[in-house]
Protein backbone atom coordinates (compact mmCIF):
# COMPACT_ATOMS: atom_id res chain seq x y z
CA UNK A 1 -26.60 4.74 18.71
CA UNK A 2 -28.28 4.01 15.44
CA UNK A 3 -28.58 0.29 14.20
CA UNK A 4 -25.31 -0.16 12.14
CA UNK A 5 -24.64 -1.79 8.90
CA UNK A 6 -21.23 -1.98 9.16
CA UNK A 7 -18.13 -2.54 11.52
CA UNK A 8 -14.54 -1.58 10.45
CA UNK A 9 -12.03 -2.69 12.60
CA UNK A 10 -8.82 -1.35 11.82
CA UNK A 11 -8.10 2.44 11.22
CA UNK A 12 -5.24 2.37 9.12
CA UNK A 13 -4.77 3.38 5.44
CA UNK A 14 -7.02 0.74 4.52
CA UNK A 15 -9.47 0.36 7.62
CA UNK A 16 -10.09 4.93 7.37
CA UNK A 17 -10.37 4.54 3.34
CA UNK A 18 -13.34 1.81 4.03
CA UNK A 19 -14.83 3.59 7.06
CA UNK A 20 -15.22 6.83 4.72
CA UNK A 21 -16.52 5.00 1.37
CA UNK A 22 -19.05 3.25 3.06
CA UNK A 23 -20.44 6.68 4.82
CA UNK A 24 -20.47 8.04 1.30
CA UNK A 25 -22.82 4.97 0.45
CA UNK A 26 -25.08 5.81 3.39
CA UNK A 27 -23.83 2.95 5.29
CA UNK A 28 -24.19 3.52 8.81
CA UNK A 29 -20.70 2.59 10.08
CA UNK A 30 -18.37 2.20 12.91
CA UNK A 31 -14.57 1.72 12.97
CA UNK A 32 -12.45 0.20 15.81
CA UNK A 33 -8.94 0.93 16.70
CA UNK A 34 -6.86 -0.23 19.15
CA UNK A 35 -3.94 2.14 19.59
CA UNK A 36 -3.78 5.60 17.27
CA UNK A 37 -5.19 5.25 13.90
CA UNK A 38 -2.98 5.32 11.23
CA UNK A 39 0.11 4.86 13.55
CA UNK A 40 1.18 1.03 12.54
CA UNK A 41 1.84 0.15 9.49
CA UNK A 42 0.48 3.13 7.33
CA UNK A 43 3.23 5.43 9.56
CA UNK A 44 6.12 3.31 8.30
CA UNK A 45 5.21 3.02 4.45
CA UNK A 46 6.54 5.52 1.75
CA UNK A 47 3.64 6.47 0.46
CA UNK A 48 4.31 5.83 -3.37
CA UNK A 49 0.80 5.80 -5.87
CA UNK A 50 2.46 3.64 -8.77
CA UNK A 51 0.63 1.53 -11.35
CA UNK A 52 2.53 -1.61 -10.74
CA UNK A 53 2.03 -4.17 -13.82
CA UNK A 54 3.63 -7.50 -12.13
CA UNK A 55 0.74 -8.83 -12.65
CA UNK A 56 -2.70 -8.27 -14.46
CA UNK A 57 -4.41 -8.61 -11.41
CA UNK A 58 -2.11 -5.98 -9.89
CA UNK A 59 -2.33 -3.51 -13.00
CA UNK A 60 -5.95 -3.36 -13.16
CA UNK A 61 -6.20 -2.70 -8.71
CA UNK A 62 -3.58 -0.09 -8.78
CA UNK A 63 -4.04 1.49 -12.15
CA UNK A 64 -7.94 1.56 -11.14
CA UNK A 65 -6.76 3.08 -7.72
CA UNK A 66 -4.43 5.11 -8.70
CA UNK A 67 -7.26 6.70 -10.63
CA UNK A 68 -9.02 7.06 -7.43
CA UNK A 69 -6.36 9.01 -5.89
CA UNK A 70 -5.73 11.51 -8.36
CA UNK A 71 -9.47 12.52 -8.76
CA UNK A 72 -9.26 12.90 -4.85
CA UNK A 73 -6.09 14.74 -4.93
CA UNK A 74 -8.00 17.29 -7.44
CA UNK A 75 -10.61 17.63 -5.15
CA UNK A 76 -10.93 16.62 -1.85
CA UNK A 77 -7.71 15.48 -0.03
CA UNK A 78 -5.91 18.67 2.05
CA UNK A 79 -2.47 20.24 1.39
CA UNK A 80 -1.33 17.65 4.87
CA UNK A 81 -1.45 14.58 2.73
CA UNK A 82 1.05 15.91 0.76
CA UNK A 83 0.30 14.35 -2.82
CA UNK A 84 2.39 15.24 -5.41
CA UNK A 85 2.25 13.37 -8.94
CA UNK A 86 5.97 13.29 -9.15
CA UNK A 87 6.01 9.96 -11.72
CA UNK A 88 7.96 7.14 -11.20
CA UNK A 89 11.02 5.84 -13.09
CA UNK A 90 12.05 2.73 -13.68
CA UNK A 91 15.85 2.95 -13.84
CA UNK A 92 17.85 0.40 -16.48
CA UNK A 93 21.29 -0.33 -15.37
CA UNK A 94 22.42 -2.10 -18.92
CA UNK A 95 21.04 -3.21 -22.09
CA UNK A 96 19.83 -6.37 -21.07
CA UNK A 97 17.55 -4.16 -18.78
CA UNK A 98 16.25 -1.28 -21.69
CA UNK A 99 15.32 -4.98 -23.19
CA UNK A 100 12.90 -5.13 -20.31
CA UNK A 101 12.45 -1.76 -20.05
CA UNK A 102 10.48 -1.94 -23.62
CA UNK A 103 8.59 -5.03 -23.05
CA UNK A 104 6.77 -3.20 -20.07
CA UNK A 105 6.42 -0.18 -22.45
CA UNK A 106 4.34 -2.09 -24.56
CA UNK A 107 2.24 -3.56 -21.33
CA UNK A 108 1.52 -0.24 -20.03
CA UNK A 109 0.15 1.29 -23.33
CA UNK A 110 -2.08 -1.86 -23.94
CA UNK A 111 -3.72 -0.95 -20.35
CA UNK A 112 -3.56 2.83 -21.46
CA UNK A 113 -1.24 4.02 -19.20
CA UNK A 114 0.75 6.63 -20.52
CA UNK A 115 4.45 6.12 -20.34
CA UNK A 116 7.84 7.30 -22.13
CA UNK A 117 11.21 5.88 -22.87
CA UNK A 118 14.28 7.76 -21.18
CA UNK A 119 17.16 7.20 -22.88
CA UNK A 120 20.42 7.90 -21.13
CA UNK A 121 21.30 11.26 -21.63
CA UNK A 122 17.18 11.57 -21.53
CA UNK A 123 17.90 10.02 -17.92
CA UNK A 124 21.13 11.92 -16.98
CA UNK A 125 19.28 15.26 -17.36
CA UNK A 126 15.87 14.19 -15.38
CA UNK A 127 18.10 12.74 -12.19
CA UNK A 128 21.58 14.45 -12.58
CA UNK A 129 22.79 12.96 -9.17
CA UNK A 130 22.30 9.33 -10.43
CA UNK A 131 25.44 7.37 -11.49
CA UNK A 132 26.35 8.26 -15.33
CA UNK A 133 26.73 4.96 -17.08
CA UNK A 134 23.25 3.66 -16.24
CA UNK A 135 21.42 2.65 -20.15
CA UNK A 136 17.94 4.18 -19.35
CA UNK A 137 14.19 4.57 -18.15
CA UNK A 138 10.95 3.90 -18.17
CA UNK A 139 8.81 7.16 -17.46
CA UNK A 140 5.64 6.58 -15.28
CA UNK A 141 4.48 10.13 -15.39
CA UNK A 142 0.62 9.31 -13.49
CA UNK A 143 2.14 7.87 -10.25
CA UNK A 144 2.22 9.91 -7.15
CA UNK A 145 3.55 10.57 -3.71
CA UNK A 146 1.66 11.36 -0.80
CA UNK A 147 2.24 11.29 3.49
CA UNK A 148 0.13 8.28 4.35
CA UNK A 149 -0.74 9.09 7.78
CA UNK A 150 -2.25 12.74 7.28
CA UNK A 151 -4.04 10.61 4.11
CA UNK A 152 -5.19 8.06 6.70
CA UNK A 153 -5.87 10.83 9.25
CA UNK A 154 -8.56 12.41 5.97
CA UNK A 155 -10.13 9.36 5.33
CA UNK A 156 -10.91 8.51 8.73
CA UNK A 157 -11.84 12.68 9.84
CA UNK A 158 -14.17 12.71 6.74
CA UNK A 159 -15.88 9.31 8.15
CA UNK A 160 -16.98 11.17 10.94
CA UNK A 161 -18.65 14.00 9.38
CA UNK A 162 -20.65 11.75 7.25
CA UNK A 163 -21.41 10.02 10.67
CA UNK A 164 -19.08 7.24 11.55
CA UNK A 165 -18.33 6.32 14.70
CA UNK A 166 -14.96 5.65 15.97
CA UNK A 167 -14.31 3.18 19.10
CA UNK A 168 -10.87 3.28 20.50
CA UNK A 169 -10.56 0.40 22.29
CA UNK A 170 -9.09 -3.57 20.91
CA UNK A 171 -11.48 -5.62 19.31
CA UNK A 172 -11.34 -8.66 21.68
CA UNK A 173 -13.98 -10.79 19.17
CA UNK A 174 -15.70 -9.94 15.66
CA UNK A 175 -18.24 -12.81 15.53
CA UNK A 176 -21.70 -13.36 13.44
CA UNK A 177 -22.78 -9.95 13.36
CA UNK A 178 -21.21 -9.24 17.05
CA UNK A 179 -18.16 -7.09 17.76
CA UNK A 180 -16.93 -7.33 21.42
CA UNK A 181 -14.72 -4.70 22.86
CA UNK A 182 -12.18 -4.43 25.40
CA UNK A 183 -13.89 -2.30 27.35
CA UNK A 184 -17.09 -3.99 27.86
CA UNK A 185 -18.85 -2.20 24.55
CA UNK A 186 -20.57 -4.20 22.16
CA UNK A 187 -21.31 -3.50 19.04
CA UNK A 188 -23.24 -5.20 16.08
CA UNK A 189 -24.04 -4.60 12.43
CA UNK A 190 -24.64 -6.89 9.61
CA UNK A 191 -21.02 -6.30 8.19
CA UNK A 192 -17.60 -6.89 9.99
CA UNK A 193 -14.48 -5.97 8.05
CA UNK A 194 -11.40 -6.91 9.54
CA UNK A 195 -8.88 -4.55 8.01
CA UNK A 196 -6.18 -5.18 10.75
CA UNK A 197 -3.03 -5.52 8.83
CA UNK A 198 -0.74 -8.06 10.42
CA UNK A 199 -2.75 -8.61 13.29
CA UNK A 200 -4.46 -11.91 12.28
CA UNK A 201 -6.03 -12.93 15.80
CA UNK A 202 -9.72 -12.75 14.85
CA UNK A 203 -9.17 -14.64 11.86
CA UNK A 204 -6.01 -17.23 12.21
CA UNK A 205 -7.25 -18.46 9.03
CA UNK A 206 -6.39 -15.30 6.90
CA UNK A 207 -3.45 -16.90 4.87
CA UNK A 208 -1.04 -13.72 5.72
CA UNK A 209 2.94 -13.65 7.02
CA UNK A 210 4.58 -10.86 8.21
CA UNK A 211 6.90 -9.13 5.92
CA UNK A 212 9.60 -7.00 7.57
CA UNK A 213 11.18 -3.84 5.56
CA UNK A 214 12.94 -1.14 6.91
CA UNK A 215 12.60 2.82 5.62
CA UNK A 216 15.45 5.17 5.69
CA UNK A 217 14.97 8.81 5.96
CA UNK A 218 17.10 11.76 5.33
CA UNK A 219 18.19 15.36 6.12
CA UNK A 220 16.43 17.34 3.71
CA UNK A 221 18.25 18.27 0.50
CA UNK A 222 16.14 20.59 -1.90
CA UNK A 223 16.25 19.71 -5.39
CA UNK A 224 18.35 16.87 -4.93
CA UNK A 225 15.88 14.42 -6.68
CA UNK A 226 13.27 15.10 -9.15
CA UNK A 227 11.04 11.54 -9.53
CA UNK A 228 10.42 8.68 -7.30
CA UNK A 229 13.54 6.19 -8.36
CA UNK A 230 12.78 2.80 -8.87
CA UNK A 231 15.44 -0.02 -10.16
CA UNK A 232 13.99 -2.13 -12.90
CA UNK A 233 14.74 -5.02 -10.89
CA UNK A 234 12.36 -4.52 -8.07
CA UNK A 235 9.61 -6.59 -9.13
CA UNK A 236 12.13 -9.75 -9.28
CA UNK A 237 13.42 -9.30 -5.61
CA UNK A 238 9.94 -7.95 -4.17
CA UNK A 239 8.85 -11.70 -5.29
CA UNK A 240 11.63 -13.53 -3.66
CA UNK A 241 10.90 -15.51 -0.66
CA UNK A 242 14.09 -17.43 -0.46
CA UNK A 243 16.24 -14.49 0.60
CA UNK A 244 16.05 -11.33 2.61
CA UNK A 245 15.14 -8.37 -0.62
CA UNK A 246 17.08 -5.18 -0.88
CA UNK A 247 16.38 -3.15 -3.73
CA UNK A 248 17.08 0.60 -4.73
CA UNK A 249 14.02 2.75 -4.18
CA UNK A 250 14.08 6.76 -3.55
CA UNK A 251 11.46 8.70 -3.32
CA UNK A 252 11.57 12.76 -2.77
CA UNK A 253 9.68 14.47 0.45
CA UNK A 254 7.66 18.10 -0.28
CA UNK A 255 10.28 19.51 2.28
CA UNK A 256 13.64 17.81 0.91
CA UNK A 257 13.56 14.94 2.54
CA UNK A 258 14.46 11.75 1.10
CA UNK A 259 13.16 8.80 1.39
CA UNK A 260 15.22 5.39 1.22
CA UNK A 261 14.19 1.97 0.71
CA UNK A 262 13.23 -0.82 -0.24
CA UNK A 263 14.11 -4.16 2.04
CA UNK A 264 11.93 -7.76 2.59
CA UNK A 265 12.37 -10.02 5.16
CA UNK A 266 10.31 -12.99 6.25
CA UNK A 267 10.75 -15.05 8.89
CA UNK A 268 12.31 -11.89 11.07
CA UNK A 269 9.51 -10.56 13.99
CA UNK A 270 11.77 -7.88 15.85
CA UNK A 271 10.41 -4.68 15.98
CA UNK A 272 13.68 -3.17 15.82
CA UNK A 273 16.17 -2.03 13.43
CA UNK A 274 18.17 -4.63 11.70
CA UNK A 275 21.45 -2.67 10.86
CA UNK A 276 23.18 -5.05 8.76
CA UNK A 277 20.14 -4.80 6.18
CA UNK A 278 19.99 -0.93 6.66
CA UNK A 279 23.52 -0.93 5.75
CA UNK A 280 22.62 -3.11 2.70
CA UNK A 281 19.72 -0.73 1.65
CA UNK A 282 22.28 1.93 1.95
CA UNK A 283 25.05 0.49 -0.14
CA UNK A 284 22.40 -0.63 -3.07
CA UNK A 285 20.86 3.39 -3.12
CA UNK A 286 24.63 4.57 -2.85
CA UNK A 287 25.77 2.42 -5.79
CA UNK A 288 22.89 4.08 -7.71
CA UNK A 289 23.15 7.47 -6.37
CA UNK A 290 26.78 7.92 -5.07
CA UNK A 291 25.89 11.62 -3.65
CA UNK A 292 23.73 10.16 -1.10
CA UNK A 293 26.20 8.94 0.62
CA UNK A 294 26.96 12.56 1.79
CA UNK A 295 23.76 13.57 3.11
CA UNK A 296 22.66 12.91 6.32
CA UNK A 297 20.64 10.11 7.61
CA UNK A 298 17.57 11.59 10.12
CA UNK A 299 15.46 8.53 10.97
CA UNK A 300 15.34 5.22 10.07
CA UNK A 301 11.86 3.06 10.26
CA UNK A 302 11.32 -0.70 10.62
CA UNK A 303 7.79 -2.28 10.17
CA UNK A 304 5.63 -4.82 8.98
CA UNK A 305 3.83 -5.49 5.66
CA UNK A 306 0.69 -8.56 5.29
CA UNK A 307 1.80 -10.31 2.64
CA UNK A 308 -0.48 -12.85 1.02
CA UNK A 309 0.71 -16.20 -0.77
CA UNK A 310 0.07 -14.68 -4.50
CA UNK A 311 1.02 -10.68 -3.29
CA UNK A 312 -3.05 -10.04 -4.21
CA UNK A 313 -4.77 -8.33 -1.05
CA UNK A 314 -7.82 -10.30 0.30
CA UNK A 315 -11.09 -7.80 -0.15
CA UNK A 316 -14.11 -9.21 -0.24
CA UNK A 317 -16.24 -11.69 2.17
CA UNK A 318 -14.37 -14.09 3.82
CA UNK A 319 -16.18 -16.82 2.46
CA UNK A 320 -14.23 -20.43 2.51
CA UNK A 321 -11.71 -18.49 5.30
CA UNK A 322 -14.57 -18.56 7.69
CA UNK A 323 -18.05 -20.07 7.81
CA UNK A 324 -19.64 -16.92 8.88
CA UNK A 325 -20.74 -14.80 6.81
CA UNK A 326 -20.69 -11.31 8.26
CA UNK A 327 -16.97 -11.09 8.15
CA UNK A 328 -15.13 -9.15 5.02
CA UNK A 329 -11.99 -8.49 4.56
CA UNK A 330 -9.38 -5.62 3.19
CA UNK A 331 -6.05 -6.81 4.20
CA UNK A 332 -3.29 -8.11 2.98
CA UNK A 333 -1.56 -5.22 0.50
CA UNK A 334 2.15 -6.21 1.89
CA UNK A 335 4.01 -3.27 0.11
CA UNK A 336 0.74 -1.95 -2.15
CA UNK A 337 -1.24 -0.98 0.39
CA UNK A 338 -1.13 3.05 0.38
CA UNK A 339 -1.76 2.46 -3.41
CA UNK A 340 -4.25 0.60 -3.10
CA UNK A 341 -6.77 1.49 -0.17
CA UNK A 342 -9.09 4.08 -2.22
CA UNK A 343 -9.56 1.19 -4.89
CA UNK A 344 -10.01 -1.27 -2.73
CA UNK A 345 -12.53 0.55 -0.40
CA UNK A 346 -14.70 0.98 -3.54
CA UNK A 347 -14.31 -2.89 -4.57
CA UNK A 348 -15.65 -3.42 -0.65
CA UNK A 349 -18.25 -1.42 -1.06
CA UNK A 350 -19.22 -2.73 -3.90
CA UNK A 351 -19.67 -5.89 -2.89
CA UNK A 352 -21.78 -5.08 0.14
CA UNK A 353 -24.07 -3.43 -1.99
CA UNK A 354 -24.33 -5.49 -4.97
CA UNK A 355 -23.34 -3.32 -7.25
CA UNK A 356 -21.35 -3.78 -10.23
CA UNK A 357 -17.24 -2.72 -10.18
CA UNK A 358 -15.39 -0.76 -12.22
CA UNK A 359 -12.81 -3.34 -12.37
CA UNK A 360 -13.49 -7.39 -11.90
CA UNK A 361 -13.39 -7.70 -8.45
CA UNK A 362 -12.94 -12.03 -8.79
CA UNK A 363 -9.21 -11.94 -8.64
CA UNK A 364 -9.54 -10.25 -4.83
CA UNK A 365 -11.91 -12.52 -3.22
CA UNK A 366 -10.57 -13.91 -0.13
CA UNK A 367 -12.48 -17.51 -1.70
CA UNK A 368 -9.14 -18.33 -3.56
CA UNK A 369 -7.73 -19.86 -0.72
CA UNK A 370 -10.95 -21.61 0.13
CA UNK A 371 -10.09 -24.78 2.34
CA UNK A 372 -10.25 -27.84 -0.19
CA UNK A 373 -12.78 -29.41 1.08
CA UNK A 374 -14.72 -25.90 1.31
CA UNK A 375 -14.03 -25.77 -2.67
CA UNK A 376 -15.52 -29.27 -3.41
């Protein structure tokens, strides 16, 4: 095997998107997986591509990524990821909300986003199965939809043919330059990036909780729902850490399917499905979208999301997380992490190299929650 320059461990979303930008840089890389790739936390996410403008720091990674996405979508990515550019909207259930609804009007055209303003028979036509008193939209048309594992399964497929390597076995240490497998191999490059989700047991200092949400997937039913269906209040409960988070988020499948979410726990490590929040996710969609109470429930999905303390993923060195300085990170999306992986595979890149971003990269840096003393 060639000296390598860099070692990914992690082949999720995140992990595969790194693995192949650094192959297109001529970085000769390898990636590490422990179980199948793409079959953790990527398998249980929806898969929505949505600017999300909580935050500037947020805007500019998933506007930036978003971006990303649709040039690949244009050209590279195969019919099995599924993308679609379906546009999201942001559903108002009163006036107090279309209040809302135009203050983030006027934040998405300042960032040059294009957006419109649904009114409500605007709204009524677009989603016809949606309750009829709600006031209004915001129109997202540039967001997207796509089947995160087949997009995981590209990124990490076209990693190989550029020349990656791919090691499945469990990382057992990722150390100054040193990666130590379980079974026996060792590997070493100047770069380790720990892209591992959840799993925080090379690095107990990465400042990330487990977030618990469940999915909930249907029976197809074609042209049932046009958009991916967000309710303006999502940003407000996404943010809560007080309180377990159920909000009313649909999104359609290619083949009819829908897809129904959105719920946040913390504090709640059982792999399995907690029914009394299912039944809450079901009653919020259902007070929004009374019809889907009549179609059949396939699947339902429970998994984990890494949250960070300010919701900002950590990509970047690990520098004031860890005194050595061949670890990186790209972890840490909680529920932007489909979005973001493209974006945040260039930002890595980037970095490694030395060469300048498309967006500022600062707000990213795993430094922010240097140890104090680290700071001084």
């Amino acid at each position: 095997m060639p000296k390598l320059d860099v070692i990914i461990i992690g082949a999720g979303i995140a992990g595969s998107a790194c693995a192949r930008e650094c192959a297109l840089a001529g970085l000769k890389t390898a990636i590490v997986e422990a179980s199948q790739p793409g079959a953790a936390t990527t398998s249980k996410g929806m898969g929505h591509v949505v600017a999300m403008d909580d935050t500037p720091a947020h805007l500019a990674l998933t506007a930036y990524s978003r971006k990303i996405w649709q040039e690949q979508a244009a050209t590279v990515l195969p019919r099995a990821a599924e993308y679609q550019s379906r546009g999201t909207v942001w559903v108002a259930a009163d006036d107090e909300e279309m209040v809302e609804v135009h203050a983030r009007l006027a934040k998405y055209e300042a960032a040059g986003i294009e957006v419109k303003l649904f009114g409500a028979a605007r709204l009524r036509k677009e989603e016809p199965n949606l309750r009829p008193d709600l006031a209004g939209a915001l129109f997202v048309p540039g967001d997207g939809i796509c089947h995160p594992p087949a997009a995981a399964a590209f990124y990490l497929a076209d990693a190989q043919r550029l020349g990656a390597f791919l090691f499945l076995s469990r990382a057992v240490s990722a150390r100054n330059c040193r990666v130590e497998l379980a079974d026996g191999i060792v590997l070493e490059a100047r770069h380790i990036v720990l892209a591992t989700g959840i799993d925080c047991d090379l690095l107990p200092s990465l400042p990330i909780r487990k977030r618990k949400g469940h999915l909930v997937i249907t029976n197809p039913r074609l042209d049932f729902l046009n958009h991916q269906l967000v309710e303006l209040g999502y940003l407000r409960s996404a943010h809560r850490e007080d309180a377990d988070s159920v909000v009313f988020n649909v999104q359609p499948r290619p083949n009819g399917q829908i897809m129904i979410g959105a719920s946040r726990q913390y504090g709640n490590e059982d792999h399995g499905i907690d029914q009394p929040i299912v039944d809450q996710l079901l009653a919020r969609a259902h007070s929004y979208m009374p019809a889907l109470a009549h179609i059949p429930i396939e699947t339902v999905r429970a998994g984990f999301r890494a949250a960070t303390p300010d919701k900002l993923p950590l990509i970047g060195p690990a520098t004031g997380l860890s005194d050595d300085e061949s670890l990186w990170l790209a972890a840490g999306f909680e529920g932007l992490g489909i979005t973001c992986s493209p974006g945040a595979a260039r930002l890595l890149v980037d970095g490694i190299l030395g060469r300048e971003s498309a967006i500022n990269p600062a707000p990213y840096l795993p430094s922010r929650f240097a140890h104090p003393q680290e700071k001084a």
